[in-house]
C-alpha atoms as a PDB file:
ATOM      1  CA  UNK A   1       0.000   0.000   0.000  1.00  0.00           C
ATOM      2  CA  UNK A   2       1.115   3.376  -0.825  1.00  0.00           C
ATOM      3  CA  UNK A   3       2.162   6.161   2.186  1.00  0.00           C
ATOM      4  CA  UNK A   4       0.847   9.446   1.500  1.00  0.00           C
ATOM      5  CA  UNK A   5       2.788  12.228   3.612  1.00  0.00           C
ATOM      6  CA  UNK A   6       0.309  15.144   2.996  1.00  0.00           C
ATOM      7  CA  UNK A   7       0.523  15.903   6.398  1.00  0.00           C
ATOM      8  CA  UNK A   8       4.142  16.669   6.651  1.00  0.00           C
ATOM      9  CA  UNK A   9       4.662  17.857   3.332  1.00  0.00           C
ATOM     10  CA  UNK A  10       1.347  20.602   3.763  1.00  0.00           C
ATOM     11  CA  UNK A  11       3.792  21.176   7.365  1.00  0.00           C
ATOM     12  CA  UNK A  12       6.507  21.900   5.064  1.00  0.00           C
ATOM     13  CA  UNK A  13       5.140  24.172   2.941  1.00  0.00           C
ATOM     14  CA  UNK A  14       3.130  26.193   5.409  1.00  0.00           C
ATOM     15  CA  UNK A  15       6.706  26.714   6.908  1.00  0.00           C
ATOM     16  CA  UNK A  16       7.933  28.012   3.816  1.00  0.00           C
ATOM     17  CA  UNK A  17       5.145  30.106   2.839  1.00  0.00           C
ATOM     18  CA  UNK A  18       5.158  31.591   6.679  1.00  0.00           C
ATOM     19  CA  UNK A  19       8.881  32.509   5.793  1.00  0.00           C
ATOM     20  CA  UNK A  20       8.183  33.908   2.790  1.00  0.00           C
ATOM     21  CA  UNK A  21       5.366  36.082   3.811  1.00  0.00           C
ATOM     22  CA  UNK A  22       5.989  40.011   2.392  1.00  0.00           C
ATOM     23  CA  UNK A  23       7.944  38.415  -1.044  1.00  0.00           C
ATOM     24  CA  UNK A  24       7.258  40.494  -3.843  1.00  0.00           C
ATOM     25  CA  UNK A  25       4.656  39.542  -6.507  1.00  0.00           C
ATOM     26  CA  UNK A  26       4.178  35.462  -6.508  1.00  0.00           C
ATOM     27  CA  UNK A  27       7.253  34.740  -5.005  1.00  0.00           C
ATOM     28  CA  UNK A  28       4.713  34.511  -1.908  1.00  0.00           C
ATOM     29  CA  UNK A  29       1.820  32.343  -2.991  1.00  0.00           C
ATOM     30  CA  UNK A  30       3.046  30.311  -5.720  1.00  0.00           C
ATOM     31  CA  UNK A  31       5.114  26.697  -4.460  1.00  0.00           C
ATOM     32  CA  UNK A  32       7.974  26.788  -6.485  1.00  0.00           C
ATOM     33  CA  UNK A  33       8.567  30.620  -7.023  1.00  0.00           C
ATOM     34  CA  UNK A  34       8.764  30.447  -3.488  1.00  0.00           C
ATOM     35  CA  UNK A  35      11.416  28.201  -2.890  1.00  0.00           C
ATOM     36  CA  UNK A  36      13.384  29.189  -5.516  1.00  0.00           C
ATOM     37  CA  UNK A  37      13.174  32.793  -3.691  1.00  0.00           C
ATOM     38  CA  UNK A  38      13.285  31.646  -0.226  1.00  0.00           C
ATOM     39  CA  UNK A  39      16.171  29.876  -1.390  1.00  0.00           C
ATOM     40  CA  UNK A  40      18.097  32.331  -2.812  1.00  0.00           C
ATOM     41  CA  UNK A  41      17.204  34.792   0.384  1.00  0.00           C
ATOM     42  CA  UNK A  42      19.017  32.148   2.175  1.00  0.00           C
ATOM     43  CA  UNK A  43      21.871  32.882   0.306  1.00  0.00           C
ATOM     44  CA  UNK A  44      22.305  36.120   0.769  1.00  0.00           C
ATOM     45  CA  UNK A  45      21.292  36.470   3.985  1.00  0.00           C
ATOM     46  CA  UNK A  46      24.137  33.979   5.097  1.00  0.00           C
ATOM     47  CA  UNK A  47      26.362  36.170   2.780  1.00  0.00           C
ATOM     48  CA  UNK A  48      25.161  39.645   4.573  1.00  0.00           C
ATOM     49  CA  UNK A  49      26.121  38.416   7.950  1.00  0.00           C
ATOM     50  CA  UNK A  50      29.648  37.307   6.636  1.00  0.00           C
ATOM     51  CA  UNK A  51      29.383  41.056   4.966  1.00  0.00           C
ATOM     52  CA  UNK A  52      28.445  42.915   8.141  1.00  0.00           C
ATOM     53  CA  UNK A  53      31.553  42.457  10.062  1.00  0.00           C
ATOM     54  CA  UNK A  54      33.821  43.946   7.565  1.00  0.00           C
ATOM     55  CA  UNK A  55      31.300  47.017   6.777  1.00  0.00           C
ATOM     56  CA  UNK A  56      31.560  47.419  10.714  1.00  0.00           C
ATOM     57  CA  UNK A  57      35.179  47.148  11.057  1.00  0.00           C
ATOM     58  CA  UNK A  58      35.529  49.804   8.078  1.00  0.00           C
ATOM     59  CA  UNK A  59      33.043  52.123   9.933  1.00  0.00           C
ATOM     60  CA  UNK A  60      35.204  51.398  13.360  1.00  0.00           C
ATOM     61  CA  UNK A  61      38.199  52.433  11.387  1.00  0.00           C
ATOM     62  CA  UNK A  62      36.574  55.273   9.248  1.00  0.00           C
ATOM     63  CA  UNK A  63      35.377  57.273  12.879  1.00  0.00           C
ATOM     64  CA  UNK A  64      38.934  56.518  14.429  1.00  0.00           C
ATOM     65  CA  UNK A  65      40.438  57.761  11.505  1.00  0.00           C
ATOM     66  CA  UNK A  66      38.382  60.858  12.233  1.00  0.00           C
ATOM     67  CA  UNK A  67      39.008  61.088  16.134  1.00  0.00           C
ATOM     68  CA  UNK A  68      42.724  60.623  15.313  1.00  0.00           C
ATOM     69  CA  UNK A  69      43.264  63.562  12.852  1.00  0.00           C
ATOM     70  CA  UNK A  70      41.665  65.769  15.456  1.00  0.00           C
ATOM     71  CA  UNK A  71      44.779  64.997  17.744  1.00  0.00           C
ATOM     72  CA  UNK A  72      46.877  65.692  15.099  1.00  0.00           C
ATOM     73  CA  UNK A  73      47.653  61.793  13.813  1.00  0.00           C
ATOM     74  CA  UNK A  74      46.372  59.727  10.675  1.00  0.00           C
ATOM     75  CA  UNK A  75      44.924  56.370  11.794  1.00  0.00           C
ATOM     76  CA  UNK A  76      47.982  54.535  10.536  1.00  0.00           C
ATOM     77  CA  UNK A  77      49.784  56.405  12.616  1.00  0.00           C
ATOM     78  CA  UNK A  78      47.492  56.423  15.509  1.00  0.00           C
ATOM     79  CA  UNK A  79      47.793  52.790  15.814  1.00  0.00           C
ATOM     80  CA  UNK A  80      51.157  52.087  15.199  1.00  0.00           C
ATOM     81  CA  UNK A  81      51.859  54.368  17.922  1.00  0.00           C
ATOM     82  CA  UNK A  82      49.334  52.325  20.289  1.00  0.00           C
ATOM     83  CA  UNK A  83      51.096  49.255  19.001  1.00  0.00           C
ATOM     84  CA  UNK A  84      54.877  50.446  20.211  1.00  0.00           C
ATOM     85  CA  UNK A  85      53.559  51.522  23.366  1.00  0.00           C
ATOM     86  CA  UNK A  86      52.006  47.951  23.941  1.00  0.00           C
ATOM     87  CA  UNK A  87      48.529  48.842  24.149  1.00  0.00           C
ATOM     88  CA  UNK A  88      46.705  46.086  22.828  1.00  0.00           C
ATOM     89  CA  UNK A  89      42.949  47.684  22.018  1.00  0.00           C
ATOM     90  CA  UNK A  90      40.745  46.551  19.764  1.00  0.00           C
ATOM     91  CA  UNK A  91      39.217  48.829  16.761  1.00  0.00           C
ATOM     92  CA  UNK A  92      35.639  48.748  18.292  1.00  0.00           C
ATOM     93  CA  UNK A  93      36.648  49.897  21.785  1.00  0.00           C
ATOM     94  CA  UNK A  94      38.721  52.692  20.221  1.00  0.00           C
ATOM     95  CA  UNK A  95      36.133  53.929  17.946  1.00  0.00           C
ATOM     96  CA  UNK A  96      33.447  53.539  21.299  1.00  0.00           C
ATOM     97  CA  UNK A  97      36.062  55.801  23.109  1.00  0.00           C
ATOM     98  CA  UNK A  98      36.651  58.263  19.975  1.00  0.00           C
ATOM     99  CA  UNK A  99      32.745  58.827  19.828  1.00  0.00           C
ATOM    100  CA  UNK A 100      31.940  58.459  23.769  1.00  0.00           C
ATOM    101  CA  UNK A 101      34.692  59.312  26.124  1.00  0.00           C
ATOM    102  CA  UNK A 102      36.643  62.229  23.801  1.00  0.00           C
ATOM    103  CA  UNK A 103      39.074  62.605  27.203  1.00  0.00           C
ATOM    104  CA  UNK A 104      40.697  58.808  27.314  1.00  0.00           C
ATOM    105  CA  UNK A 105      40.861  59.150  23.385  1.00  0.00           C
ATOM    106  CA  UNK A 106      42.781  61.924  23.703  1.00  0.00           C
ATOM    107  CA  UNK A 107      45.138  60.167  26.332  1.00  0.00           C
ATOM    108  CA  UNK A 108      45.502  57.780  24.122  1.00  0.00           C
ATOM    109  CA  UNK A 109      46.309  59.428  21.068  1.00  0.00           C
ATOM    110  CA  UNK A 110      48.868  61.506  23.729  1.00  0.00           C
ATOM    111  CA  UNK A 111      50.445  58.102  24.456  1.00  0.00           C
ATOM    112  CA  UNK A 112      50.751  57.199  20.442  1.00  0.00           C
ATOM    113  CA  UNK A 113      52.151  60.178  19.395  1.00  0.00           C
ATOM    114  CA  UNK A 114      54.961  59.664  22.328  1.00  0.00           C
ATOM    115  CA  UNK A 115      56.081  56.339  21.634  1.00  0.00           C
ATOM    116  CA  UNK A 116      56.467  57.454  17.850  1.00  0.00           C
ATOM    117  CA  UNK A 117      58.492  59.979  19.070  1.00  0.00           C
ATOM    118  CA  UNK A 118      60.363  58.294  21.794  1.00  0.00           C
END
């Protein structure tokens, strides 16, 4: 006797369609325009995440880059100074202090600019 799985496979589908709920046109309603979108949204959505950590680290390095010509360095600068004098911070914290706490930035870029000196 044959096995139907309607069940499962009408489980399968609803899950799908749920998913794909706002698609554009009849990538929303029609079975295999939706998978072959929901599919492909897959894709790029795992590519976006792998995306947003660069796009981050550029922004962390475009605001220190900022903060640092204020003091009077370039960014290059700014953290090969940080990196003679041992100071081991990463890009995020530095562009959190450059936006946030101006004072400690400013220590810091005081400390950069005197190990490049020194």
């Amino acid at each position: 006797m044959r096995t139907k799985s309607v069940v499962y496979t009408r489980q399968r589908k609803k899950k799908i369609f749920r998913r794909a709920k706002g698609y554009y046109g009849n990538k929303n309603n029609r079975w295999r325009m939706t998978i072959q979108q929901y599919e492909k949204s897959m894709r790029h959505a795992y590519v976006g995440r792998k995306d947003r950590k660069g796009a981050f680290r550029s922004l962390w390095i475009i605001r220190l880059n900022a903060a640092a010509r204020q003091e009077g360095l370039s960014y290059s600068r700014f953290i090969a100074g940080l990196k003679k004098a041992n100071i081991v911070i990463d890009r995020k914290m530095l562009a959190d202090l450059a936006v946030n706490d101006n004072t400690s930035f400013k220590q810091l870029a005081e400390i950069a600019k005197n190990s490049l000196a020194g």
